[in-house]
Protein backbone atom coordinates (compact mmCIF):
# COMPACT_ATOMS: atom_id res chain seq x y z
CA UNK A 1 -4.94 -9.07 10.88
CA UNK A 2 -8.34 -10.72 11.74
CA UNK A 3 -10.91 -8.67 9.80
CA UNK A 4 -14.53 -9.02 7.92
CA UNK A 5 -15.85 -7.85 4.68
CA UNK A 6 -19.45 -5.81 4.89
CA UNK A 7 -20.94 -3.70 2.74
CA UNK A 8 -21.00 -0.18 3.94
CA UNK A 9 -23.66 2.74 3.81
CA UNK A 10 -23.13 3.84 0.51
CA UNK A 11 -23.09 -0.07 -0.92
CA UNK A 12 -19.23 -0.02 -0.73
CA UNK A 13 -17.61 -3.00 0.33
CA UNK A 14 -15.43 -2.14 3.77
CA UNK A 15 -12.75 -4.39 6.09
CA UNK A 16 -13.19 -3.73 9.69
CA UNK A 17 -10.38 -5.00 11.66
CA UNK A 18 -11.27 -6.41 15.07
CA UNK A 19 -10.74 -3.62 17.73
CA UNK A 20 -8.78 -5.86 20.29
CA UNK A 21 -5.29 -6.90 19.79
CA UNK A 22 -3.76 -9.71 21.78
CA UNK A 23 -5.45 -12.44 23.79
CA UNK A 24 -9.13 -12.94 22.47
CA UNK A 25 -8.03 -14.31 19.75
CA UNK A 26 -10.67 -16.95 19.75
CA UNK A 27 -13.48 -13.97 19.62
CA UNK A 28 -12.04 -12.60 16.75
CA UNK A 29 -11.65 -15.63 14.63
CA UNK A 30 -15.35 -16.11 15.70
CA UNK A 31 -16.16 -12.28 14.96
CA UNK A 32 -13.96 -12.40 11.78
CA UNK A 33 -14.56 -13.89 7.64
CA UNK A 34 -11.25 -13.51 6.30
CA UNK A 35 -7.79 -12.23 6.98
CA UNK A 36 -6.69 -8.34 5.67
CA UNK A 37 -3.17 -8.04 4.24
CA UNK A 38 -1.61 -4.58 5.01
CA UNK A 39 2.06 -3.98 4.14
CA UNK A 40 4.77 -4.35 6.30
CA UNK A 41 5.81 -1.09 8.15
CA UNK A 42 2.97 0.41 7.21
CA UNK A 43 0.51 2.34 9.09
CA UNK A 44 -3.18 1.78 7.82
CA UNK A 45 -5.84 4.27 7.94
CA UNK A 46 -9.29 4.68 7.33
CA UNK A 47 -10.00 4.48 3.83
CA UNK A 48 -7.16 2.76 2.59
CA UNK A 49 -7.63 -0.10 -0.19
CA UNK A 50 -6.05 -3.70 1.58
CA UNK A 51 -6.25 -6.94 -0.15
CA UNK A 52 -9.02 -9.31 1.58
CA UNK A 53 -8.62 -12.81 1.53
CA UNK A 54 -11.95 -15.09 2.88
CA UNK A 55 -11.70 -17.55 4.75
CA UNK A 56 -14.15 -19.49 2.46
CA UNK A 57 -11.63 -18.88 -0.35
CA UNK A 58 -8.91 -20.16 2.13
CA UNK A 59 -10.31 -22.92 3.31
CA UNK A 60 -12.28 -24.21 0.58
């Protein structure tokens, strides 16, 4: 899933995942600095620990 790394409001690092699915793909990848792995079958929820791959890591 498209996603970025921030810090949150307790200094915590924190993936959001974009909130649309489907055709703006483009805004996301714009929106987005990496790509969050979740396991297959698996719902995610708040708080969950997902690995985080940057795209500077990917592409670089």
């Amino acid at each position: 899933m498209r996603a970025r790394a921030v810090v949150g409001a307790e200094g915590v690092m924190e993936i959001q995942r974009f909130p649309k699915l489907g055709s703006p793909i483009m805004t996301s990848v714009c929106w987005a600095n990496g790509l969050a792995k979740s396991p297959d079958g698996v719902a995610v929820a708040a708080g969950d620990m997902l690995d985080f791959l940057p795209f500077e890591m990917l592409l670089g």
